[in-house]
Protein backbone atom coordinates (compact mmCIF):
# COMPACT_ATOMS: atom_id res chain seq x y z
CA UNK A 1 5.20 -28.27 -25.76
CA UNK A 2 2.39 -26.52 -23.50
CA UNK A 3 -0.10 -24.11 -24.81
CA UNK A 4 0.49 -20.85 -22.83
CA UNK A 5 -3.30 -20.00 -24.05
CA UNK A 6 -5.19 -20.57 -21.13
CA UNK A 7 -8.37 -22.83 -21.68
CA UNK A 8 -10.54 -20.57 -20.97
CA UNK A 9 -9.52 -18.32 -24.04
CA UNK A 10 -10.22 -20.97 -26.26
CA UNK A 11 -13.39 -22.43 -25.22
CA UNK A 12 -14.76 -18.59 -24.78
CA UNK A 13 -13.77 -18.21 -28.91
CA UNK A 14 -15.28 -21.63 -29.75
CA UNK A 15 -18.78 -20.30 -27.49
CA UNK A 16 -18.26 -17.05 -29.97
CA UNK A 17 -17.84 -18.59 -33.12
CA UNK A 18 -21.04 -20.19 -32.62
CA UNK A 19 -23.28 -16.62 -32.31
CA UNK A 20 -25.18 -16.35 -35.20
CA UNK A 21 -23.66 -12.14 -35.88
CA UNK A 22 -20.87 -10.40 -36.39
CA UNK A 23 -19.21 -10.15 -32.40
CA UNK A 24 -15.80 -10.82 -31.21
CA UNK A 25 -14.93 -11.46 -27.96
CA UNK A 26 -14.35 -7.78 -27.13
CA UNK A 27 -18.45 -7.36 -27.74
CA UNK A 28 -18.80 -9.87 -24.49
CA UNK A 29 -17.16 -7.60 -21.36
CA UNK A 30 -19.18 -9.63 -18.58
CA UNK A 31 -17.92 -12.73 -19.92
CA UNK A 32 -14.02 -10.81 -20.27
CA UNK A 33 -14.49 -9.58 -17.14
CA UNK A 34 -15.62 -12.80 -15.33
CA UNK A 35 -12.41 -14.59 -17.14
CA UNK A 36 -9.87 -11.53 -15.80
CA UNK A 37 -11.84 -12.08 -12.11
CA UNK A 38 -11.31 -16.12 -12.15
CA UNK A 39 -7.71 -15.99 -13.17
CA UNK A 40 -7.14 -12.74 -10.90
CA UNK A 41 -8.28 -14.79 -7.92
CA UNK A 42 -6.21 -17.76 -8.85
CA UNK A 43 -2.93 -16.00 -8.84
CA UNK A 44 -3.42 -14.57 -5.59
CA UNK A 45 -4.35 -17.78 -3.87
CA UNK A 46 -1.49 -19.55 -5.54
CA UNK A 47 1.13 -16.84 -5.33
CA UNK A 48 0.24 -14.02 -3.03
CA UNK A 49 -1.85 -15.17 -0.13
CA UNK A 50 -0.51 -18.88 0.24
CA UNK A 51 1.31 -19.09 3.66
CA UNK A 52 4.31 -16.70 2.99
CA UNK A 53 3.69 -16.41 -0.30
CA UNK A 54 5.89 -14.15 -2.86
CA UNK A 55 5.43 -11.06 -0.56
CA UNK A 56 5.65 -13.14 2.70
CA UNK A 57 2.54 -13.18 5.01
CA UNK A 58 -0.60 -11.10 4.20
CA UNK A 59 -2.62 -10.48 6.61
CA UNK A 60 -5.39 -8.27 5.15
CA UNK A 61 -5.90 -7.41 1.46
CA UNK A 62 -8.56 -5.56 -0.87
CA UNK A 63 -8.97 -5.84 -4.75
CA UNK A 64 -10.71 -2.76 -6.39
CA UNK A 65 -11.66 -3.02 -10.12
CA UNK A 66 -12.11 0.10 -11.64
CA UNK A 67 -13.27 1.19 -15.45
């Protein structure tokens, strides 16, 4: 059977394990952040903009984080 974890997740706690002080990975937002982006951007090339995707055709679109 597959993971579901994504790669990412587990190579990011591996990277955290080895800081020398007390952090989990909720002390490291630009890394968190950078994950969300990469996977965001995935899923809409796979699923959303591919040529008539889940939605159909997109023409234009625009992503806004936000905090």
């Amino acid at each position: 059977m597959q993971s579901l974890r994504w790669a990412e997740i587990n190579q990011f706690e591996e990277l955290i394990e080895n800081v020398p002080i007390d952090m989990t990975w909720k002390d490291f937002l630009v890394e968190c952040a950078t994950l969300f982006h990469s996977r965001f951007e995935q899923l809409m090339q796979k699923y959303i903009l591919f040529n008539n995707g889940v939605i159909g055709k997109v023409e234009q679109h625009v992503i806004q984080y936000e905090l």
